[in-house]
N, C-alpha and C. Protein backbone atom coordinates (compact mmCIF):
# COMPACT_ATOMS: atom_id res chain seq x y z
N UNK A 1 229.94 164.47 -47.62
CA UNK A 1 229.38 164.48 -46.28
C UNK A 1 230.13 163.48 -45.41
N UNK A 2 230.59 164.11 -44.29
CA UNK A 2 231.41 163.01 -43.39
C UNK A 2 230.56 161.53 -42.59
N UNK A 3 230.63 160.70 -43.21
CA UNK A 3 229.76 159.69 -42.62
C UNK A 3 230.14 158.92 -40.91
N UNK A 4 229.42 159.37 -39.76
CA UNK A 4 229.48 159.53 -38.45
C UNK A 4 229.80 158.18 -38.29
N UNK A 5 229.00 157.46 -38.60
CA UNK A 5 228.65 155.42 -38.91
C UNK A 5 230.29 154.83 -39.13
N UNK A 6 230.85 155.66 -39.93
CA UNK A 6 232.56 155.02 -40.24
C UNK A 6 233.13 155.62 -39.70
N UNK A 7 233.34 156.57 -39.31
CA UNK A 7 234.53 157.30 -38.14
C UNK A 7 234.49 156.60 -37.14
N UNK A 8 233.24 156.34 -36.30
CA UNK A 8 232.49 155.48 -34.86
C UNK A 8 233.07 154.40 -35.61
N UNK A 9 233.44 153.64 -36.36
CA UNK A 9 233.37 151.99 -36.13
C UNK A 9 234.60 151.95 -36.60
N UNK A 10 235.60 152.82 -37.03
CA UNK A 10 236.92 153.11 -37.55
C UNK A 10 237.88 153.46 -36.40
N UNK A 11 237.32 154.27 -35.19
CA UNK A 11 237.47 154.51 -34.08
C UNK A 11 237.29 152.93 -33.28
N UNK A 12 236.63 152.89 -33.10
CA UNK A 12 236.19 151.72 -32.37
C UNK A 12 237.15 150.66 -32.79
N UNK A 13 237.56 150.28 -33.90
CA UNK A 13 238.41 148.99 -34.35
C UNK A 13 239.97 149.54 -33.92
N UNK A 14 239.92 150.76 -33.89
CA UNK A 14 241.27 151.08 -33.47
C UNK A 14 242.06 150.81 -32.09
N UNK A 15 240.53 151.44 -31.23
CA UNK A 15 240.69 151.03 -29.78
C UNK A 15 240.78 149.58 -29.64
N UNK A 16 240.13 148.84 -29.93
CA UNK A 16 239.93 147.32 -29.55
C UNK A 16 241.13 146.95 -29.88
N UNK A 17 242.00 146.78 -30.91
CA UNK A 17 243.51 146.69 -32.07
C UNK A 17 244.17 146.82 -31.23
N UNK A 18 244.34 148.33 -30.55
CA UNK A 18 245.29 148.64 -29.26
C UNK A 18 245.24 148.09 -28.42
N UNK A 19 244.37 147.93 -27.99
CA UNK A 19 243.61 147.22 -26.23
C UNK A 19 244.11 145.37 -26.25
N UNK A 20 243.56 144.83 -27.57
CA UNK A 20 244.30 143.11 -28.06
C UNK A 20 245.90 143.15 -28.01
N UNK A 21 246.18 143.97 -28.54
CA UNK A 21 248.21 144.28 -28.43
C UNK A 21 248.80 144.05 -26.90
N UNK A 22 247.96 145.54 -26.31
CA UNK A 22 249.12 146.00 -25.07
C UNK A 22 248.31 145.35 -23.80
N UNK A 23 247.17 144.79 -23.66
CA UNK A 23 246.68 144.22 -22.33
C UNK A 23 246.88 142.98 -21.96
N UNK A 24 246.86 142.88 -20.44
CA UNK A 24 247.54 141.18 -20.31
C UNK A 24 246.71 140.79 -19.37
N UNK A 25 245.38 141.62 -18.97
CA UNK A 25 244.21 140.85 -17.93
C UNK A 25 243.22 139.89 -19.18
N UNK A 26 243.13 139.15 -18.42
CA UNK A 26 241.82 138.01 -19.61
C UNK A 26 240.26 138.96 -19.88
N UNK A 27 240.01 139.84 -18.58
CA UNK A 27 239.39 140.07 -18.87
C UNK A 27 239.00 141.26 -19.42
N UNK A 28 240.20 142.24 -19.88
CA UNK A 28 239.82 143.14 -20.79
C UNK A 28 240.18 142.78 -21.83
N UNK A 29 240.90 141.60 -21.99
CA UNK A 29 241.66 141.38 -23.57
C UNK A 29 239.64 140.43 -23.78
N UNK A 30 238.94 140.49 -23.31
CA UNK A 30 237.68 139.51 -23.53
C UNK A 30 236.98 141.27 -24.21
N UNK A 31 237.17 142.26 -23.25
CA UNK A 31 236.24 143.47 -23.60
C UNK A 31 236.62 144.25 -25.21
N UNK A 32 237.81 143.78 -25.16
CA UNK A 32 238.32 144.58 -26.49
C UNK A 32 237.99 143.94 -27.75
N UNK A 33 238.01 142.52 -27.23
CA UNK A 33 237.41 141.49 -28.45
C UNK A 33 235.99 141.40 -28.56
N UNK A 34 235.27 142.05 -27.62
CA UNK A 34 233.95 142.31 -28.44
C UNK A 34 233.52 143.75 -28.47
N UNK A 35 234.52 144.79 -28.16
CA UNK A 35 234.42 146.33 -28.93
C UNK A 35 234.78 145.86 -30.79
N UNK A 36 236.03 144.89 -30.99
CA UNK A 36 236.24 144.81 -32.16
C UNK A 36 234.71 143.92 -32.77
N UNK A 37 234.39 143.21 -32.10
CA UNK A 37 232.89 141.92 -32.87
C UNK A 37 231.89 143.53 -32.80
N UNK A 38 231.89 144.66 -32.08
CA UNK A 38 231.15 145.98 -32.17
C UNK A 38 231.38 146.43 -33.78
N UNK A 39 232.33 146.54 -33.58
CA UNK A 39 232.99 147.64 -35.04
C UNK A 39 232.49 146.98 -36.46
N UNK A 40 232.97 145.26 -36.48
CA UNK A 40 232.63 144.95 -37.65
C UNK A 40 231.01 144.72 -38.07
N UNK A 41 230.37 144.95 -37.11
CA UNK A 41 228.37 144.74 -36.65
C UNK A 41 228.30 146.07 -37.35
N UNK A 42 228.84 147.35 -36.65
CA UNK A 42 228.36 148.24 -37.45
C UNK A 42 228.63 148.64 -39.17
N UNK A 43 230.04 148.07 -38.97
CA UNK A 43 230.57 147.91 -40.58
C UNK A 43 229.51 147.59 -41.39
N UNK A 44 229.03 146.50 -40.82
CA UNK A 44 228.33 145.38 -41.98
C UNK A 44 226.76 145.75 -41.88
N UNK A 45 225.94 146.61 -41.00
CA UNK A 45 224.81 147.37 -41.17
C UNK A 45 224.84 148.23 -42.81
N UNK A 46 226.37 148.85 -43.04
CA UNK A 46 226.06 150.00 -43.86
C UNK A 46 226.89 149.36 -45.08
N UNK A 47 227.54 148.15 -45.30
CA UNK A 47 228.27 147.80 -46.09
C UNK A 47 228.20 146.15 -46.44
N UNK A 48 227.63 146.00 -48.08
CA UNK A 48 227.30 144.86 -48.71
C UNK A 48 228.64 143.65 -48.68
N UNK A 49 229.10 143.71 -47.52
CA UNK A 49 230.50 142.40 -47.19
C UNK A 49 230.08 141.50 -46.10
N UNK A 50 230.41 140.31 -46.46
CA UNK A 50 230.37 139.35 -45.46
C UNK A 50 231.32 139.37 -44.29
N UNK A 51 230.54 139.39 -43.07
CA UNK A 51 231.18 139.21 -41.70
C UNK A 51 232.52 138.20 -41.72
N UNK A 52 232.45 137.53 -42.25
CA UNK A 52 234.12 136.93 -42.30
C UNK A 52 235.01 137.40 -43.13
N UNK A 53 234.50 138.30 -44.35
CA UNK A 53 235.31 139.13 -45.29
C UNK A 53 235.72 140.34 -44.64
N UNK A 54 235.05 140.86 -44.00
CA UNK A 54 234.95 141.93 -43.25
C UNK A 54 235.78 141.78 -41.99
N UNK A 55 235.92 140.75 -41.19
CA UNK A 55 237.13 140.70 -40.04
C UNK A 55 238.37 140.53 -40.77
N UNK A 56 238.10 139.96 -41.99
CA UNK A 56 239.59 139.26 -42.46
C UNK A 56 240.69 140.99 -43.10
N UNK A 57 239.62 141.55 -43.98
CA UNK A 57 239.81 142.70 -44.13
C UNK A 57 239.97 144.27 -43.30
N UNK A 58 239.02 144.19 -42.01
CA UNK A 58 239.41 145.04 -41.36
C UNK A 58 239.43 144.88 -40.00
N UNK A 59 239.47 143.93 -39.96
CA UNK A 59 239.69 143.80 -38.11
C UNK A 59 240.31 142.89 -37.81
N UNK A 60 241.42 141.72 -38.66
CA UNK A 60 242.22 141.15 -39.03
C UNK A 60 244.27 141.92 -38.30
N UNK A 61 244.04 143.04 -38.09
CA UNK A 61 245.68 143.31 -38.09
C UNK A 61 245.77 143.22 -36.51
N UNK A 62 246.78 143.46 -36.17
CA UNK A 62 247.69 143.16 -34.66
C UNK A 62 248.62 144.39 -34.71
N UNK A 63 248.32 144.80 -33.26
CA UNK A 63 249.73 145.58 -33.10
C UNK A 63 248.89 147.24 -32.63
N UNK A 64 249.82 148.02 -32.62
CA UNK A 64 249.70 149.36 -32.75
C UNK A 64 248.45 149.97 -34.09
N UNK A 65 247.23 150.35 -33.78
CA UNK A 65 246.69 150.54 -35.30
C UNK A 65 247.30 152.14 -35.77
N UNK A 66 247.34 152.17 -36.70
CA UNK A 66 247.99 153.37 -37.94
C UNK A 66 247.71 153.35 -38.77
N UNK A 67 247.88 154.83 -39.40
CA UNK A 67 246.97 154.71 -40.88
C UNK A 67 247.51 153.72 -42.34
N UNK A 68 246.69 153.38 -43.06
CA UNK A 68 247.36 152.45 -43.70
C UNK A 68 248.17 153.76 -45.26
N UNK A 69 249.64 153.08 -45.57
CA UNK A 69 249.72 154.20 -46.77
C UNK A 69 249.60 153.68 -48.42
N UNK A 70 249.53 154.44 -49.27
CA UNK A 70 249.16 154.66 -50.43
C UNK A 70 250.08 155.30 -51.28
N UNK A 71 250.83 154.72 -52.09
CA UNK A 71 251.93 155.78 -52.76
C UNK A 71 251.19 155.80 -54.31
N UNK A 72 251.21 157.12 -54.72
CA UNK A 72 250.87 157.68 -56.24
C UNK A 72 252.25 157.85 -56.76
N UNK A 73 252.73 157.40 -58.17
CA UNK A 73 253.44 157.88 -58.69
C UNK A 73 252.75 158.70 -59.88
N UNK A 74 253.38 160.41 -60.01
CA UNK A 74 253.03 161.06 -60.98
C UNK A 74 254.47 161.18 -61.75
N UNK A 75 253.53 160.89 -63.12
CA UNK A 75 254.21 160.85 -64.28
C UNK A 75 254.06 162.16 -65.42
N UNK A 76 254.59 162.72 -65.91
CA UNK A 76 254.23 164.19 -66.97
C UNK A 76 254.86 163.72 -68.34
N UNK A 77 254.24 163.74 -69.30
CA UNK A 77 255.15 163.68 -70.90
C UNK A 77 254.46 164.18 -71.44
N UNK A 78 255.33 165.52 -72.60
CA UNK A 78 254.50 166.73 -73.73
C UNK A 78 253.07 167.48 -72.82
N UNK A 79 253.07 167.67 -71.33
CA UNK A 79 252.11 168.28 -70.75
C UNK A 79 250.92 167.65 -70.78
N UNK A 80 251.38 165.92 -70.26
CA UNK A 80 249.72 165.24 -70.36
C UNK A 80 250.13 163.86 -69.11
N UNK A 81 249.66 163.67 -68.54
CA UNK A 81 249.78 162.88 -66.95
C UNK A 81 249.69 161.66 -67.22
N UNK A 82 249.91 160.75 -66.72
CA UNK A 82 250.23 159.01 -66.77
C UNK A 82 248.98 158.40 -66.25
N UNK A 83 248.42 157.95 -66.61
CA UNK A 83 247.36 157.23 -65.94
C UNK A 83 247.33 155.36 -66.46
N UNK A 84 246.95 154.40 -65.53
CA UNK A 84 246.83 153.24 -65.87
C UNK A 84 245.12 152.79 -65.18
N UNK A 85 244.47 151.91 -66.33
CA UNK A 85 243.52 151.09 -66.40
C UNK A 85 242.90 149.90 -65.63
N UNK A 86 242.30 150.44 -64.01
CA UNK A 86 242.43 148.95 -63.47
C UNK A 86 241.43 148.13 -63.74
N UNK A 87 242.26 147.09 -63.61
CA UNK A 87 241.25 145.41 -63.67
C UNK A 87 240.18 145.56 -63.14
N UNK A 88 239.90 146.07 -61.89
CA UNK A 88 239.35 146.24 -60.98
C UNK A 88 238.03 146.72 -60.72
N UNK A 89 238.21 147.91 -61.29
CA UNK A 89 236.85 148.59 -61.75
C UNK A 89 236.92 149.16 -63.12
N UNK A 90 237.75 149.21 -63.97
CA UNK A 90 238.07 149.70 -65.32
C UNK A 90 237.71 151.15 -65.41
N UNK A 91 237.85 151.89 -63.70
CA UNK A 91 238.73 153.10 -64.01
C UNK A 91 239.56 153.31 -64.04
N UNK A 92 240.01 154.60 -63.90
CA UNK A 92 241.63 155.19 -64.78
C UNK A 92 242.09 155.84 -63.15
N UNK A 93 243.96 155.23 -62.39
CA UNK A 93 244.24 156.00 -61.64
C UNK A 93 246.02 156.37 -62.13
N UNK A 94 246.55 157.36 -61.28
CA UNK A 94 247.69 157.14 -61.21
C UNK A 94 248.53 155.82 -60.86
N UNK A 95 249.97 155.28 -61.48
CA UNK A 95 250.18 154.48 -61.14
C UNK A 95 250.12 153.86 -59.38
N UNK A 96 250.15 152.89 -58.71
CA UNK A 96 250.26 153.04 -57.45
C UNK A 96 250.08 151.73 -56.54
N UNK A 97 249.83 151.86 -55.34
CA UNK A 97 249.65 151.21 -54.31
C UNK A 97 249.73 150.88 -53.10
N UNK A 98 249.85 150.02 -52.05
CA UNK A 98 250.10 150.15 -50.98
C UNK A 98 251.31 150.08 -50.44
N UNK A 99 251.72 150.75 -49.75
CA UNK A 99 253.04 150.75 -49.70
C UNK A 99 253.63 149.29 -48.78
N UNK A 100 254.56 148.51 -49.54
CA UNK A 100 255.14 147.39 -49.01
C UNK A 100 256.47 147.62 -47.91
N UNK A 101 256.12 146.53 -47.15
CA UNK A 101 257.19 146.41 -46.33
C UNK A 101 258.48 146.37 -46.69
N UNK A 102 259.67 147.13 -46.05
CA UNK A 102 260.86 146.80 -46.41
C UNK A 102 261.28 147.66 -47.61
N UNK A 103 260.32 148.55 -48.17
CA UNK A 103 260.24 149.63 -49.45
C UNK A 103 260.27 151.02 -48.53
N UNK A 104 261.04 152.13 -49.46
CA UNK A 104 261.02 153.43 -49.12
C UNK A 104 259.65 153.67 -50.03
N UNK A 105 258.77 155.12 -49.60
CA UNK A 105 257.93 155.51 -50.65
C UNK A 105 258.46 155.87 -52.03
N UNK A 106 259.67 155.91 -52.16
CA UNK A 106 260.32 156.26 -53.65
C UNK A 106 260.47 154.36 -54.62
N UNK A 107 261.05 153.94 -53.44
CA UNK A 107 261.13 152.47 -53.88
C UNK A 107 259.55 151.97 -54.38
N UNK A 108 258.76 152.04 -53.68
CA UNK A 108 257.12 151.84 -53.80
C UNK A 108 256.87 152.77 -55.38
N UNK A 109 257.19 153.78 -55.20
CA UNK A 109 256.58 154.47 -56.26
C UNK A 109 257.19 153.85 -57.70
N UNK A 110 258.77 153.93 -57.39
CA UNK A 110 259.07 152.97 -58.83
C UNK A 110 258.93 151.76 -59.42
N UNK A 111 258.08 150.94 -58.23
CA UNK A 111 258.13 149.90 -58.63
C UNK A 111 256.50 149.47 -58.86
N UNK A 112 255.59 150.34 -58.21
CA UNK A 112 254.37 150.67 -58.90
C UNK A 112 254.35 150.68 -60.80
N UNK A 113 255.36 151.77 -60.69
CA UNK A 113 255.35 152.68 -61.90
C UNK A 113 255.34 151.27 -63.09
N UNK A 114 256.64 150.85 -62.69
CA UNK A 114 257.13 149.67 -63.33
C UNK A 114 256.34 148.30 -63.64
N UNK A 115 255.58 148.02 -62.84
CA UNK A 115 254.66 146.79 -62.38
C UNK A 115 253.26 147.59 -63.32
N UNK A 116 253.00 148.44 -63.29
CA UNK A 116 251.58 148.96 -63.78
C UNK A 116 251.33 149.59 -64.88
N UNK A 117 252.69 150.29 -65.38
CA UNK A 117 252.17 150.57 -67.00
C UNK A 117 253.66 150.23 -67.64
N UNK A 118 254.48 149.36 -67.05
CA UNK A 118 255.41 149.15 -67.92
C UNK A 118 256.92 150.20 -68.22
N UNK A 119 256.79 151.09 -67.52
CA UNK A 119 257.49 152.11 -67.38
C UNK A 119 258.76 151.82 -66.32
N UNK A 120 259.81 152.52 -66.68
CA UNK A 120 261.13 152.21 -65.90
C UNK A 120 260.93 154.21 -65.35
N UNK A 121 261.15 154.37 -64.38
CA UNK A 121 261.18 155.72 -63.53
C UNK A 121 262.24 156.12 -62.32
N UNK A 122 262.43 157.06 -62.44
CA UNK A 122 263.24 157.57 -61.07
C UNK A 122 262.50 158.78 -60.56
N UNK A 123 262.85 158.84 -59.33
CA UNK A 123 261.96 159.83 -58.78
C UNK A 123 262.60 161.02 -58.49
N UNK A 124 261.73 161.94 -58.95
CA UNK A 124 262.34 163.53 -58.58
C UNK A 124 261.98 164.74 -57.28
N UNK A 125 260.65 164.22 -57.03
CA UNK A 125 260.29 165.06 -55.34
C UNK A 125 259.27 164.61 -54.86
N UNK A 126 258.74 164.71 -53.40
CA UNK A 126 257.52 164.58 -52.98
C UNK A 126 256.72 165.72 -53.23
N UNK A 127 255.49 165.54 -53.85
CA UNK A 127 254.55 166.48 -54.55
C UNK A 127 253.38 166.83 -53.23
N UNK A 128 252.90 165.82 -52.58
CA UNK A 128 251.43 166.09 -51.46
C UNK A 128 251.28 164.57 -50.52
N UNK A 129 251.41 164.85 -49.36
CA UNK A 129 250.78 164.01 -48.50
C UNK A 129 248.96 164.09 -48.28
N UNK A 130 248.13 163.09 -48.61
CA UNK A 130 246.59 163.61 -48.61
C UNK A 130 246.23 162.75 -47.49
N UNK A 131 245.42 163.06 -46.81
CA UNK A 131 244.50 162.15 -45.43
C UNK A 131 243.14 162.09 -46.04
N UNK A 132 243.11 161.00 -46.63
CA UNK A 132 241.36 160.59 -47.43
C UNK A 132 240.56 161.14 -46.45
N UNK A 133 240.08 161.36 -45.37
CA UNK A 133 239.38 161.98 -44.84
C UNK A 133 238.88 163.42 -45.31
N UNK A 134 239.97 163.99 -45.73
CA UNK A 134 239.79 165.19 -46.24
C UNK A 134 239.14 165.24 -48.05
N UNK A 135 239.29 164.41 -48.09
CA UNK A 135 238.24 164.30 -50.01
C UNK A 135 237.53 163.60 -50.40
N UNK A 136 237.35 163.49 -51.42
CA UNK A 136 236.14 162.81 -51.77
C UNK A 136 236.21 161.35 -51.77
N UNK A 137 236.60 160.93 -51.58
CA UNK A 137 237.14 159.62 -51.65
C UNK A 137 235.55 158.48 -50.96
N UNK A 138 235.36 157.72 -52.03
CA UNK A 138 234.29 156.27 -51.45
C UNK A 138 234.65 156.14 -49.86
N UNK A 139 233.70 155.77 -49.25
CA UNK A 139 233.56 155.15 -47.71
C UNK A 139 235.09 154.14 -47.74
N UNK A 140 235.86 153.94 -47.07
CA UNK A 140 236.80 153.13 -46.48
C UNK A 140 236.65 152.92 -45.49
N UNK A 141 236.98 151.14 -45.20
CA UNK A 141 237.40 151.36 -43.42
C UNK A 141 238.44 151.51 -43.20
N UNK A 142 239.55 151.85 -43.54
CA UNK A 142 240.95 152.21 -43.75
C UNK A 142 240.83 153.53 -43.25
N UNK A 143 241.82 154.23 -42.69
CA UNK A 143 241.93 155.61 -42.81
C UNK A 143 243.58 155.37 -43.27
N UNK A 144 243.34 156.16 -44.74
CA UNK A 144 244.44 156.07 -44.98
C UNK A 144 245.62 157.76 -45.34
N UNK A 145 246.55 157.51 -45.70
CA UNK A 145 247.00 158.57 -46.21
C UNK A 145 248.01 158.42 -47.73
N UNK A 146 247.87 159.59 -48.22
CA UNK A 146 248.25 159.27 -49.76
C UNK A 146 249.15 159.67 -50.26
N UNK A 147 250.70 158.94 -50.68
CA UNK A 147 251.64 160.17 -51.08
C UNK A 147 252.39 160.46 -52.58
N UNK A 148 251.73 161.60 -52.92
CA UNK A 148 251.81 161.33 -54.45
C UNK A 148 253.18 162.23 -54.78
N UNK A 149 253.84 161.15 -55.43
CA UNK A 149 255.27 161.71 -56.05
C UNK A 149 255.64 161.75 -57.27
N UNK A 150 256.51 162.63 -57.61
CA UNK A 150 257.03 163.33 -58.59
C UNK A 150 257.56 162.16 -59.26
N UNK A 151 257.41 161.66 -60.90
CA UNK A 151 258.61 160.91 -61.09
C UNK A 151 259.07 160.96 -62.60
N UNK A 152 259.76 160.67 -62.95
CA UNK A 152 260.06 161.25 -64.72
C UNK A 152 260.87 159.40 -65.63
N UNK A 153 260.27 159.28 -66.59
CA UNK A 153 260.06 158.24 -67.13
C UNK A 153 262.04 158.12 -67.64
N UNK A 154 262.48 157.25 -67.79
CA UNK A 154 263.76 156.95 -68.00
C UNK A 154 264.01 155.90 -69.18
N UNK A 155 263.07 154.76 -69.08
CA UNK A 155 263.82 153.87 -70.05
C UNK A 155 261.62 152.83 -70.04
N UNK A 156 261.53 151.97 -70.84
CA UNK A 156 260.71 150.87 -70.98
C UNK A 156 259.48 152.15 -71.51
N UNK A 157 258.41 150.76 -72.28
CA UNK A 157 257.52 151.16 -73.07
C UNK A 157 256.21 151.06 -72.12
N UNK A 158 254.99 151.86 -72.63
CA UNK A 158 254.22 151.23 -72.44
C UNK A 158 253.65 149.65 -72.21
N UNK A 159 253.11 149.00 -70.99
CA UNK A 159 252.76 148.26 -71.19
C UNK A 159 251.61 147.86 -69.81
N UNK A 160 250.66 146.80 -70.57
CA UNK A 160 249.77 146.79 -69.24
C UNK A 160 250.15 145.26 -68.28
N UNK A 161 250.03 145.62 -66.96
CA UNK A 161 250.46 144.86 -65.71
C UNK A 161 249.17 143.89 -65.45
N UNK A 162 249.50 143.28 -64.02
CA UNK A 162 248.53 142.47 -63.87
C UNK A 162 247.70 143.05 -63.38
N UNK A 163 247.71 144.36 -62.57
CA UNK A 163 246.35 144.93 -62.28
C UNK A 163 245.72 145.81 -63.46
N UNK A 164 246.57 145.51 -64.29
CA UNK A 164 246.14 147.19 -65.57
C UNK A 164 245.45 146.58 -66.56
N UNK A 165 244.86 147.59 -67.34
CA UNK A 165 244.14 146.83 -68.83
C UNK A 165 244.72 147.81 -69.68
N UNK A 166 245.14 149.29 -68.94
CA UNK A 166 245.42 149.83 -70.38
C UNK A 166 246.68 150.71 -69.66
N UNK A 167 246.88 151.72 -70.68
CA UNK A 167 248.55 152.93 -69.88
C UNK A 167 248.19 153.83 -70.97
N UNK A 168 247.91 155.18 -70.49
CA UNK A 168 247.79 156.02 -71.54
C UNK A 168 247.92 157.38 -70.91
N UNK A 169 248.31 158.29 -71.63
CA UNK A 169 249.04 159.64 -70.80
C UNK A 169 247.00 160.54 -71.33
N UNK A 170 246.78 161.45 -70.54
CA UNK A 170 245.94 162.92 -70.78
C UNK A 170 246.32 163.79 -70.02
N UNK A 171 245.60 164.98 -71.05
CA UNK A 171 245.75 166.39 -70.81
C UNK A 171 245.04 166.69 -69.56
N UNK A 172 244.55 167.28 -69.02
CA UNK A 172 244.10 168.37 -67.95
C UNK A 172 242.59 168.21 -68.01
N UNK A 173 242.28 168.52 -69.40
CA UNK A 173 240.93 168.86 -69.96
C UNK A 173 240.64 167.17 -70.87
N UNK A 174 241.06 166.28 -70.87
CA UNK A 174 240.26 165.22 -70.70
C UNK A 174 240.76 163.54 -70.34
N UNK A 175 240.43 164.15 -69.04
CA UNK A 175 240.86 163.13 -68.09
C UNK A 175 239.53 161.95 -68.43
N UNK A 176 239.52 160.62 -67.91
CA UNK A 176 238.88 159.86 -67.85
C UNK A 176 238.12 159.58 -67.13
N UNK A 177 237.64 158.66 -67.01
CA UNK A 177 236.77 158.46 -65.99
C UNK A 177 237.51 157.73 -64.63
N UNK A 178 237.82 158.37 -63.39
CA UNK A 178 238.78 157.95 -62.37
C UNK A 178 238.60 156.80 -60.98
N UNK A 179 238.86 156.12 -60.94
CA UNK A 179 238.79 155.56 -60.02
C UNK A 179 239.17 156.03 -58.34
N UNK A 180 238.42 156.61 -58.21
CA UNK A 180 238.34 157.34 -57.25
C UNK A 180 239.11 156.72 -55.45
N UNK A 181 238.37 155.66 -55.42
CA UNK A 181 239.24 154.96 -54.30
C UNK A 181 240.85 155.42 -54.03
N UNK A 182 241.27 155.75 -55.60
CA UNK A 182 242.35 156.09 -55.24
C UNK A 182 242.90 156.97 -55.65
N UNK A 183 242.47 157.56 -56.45
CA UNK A 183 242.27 158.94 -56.66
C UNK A 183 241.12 160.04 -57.25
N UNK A 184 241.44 160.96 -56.89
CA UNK A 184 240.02 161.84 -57.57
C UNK A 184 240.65 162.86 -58.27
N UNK A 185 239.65 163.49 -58.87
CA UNK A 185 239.68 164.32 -60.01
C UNK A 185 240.49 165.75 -59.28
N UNK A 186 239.98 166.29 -58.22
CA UNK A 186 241.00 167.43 -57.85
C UNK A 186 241.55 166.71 -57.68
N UNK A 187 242.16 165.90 -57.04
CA UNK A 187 243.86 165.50 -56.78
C UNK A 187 244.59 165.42 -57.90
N UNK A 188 244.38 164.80 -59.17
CA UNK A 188 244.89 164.53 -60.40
C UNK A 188 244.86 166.17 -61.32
N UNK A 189 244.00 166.59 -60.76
CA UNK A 189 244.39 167.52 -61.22
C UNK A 189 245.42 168.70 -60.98
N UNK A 190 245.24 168.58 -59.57
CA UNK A 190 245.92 169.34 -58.86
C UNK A 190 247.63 168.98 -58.77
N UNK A 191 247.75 167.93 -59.69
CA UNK A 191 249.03 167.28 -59.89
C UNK A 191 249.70 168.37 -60.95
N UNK A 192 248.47 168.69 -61.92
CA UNK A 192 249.20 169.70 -62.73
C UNK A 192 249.53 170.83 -62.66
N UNK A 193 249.05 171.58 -61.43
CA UNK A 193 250.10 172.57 -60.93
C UNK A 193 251.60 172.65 -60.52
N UNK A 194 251.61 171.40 -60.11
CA UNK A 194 253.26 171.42 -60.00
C UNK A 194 254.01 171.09 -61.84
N UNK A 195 253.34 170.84 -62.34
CA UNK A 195 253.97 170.79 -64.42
C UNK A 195 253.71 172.45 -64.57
N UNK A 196 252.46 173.14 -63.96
CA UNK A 196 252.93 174.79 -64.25
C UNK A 196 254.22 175.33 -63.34
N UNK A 197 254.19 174.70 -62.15
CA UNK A 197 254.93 175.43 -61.50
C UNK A 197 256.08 174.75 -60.67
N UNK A 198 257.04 174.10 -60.86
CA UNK A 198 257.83 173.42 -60.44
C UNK A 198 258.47 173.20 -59.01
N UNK A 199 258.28 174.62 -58.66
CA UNK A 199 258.70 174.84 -57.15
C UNK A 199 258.13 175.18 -56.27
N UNK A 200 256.35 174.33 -56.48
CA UNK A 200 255.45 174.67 -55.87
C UNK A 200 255.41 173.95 -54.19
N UNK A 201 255.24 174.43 -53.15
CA UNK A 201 255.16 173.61 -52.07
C UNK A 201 254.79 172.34 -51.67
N UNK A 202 254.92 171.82 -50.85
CA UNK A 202 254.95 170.12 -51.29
C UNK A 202 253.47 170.60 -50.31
N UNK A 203 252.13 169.25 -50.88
CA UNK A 203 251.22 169.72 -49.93
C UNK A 203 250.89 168.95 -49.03
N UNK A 204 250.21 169.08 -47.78
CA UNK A 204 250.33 168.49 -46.50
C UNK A 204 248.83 168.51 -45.97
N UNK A 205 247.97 167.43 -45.94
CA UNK A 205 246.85 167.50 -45.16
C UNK A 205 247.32 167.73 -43.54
């Protein structure tokens, strides 16, 4: 169900973000700074975070607002998918993360790969661009987008990172229990259509 409460206050932090950047009267750069003290009020009605955790986290950036990105690296060996163990919540996602500055999404993806289950990778295609909006994905104040890529294992062993507890490949039919934030179960699954079908279209929210 699309929750109205986070779009409105996701919206709202966006405008204010823009309005703090590009205005140079005192007194709308005063109006935008309390559309943003708006956004994080409503944040914190529907969400168990403290008002200073909560600016620091989402009403904290400068500049132009944009969606924030997310790179998946997918991994395939003997027809069973890569998954790593986070610290975090001690579910199971694809390797991954936010994509860093000064990194291509291929650079991001290998060095995810590498950092999180110990794996050395090169990358072979872009598989799906996703707009969390469109799935199931937990409440965020982020609107983010997700880009999960193709990548095929080259050299290094298993091993677990500082965000990981574990690295272990499954089949189709028994996946784990997923950490959803960052990925979900159709998406991971839907990874294995491109292992049936190789030259399947790259997909595009």
């Amino acid at each position: 169900m699309k929750l109205k409460w986070l779009e409105w206050a996701k919206q709202i932090q966006s405008i204010s973000q823009i309005g703090l950047a590009y205005s140079k009267d005192v007194y709308d750069l005063e109006r935008f700074e309390q559309l943003r003290t708006l956004s994080i009020e409503i944040m914190q009605e529907y969400v168990d975070v403290e008002t200073e955790q909560l600016r620091t986290l989402f009403a904290s950036e400068t500049g132009y607002a944009t969606p924030k990105v997310d790179v998946r690296g997918v991994v395939f060996k003997e027809n069973k998918i890569l998954l790593v163990r986070e610290r975090m919540d001690g579910a199971w996602s694809l390797p991954g993360g936010w994509a860093d500055i000064g990194l291509s999404p291929r650079e991001v993806a290998i060095k995810e790969i590498r950092e999180e289950s110990g794996y050395e990778a090169e990358v072979i295609r872009l598989l799906g661009v996703y707009d969390t909006k469109f799935h199931d994905h937990p409440p965020s104040p982020f609107h983010v987008y997700k880009f999960f890529i193709l990548c095929e294992i080259v050299a290094g062993q298993a091993q677990e990172g500082v965000e990981t507890l574990e690295v272990a490949f499954f089949g189709i039919d028994e996946l784990p229990t997923l950490s959803t934030e960052r990925n979900t179960e159709k998406q991971v699954k839907m990874m294995f259509n491109y292992l049936k079908d190789p030259n399947r279209d790259v997909f595009c929210d």
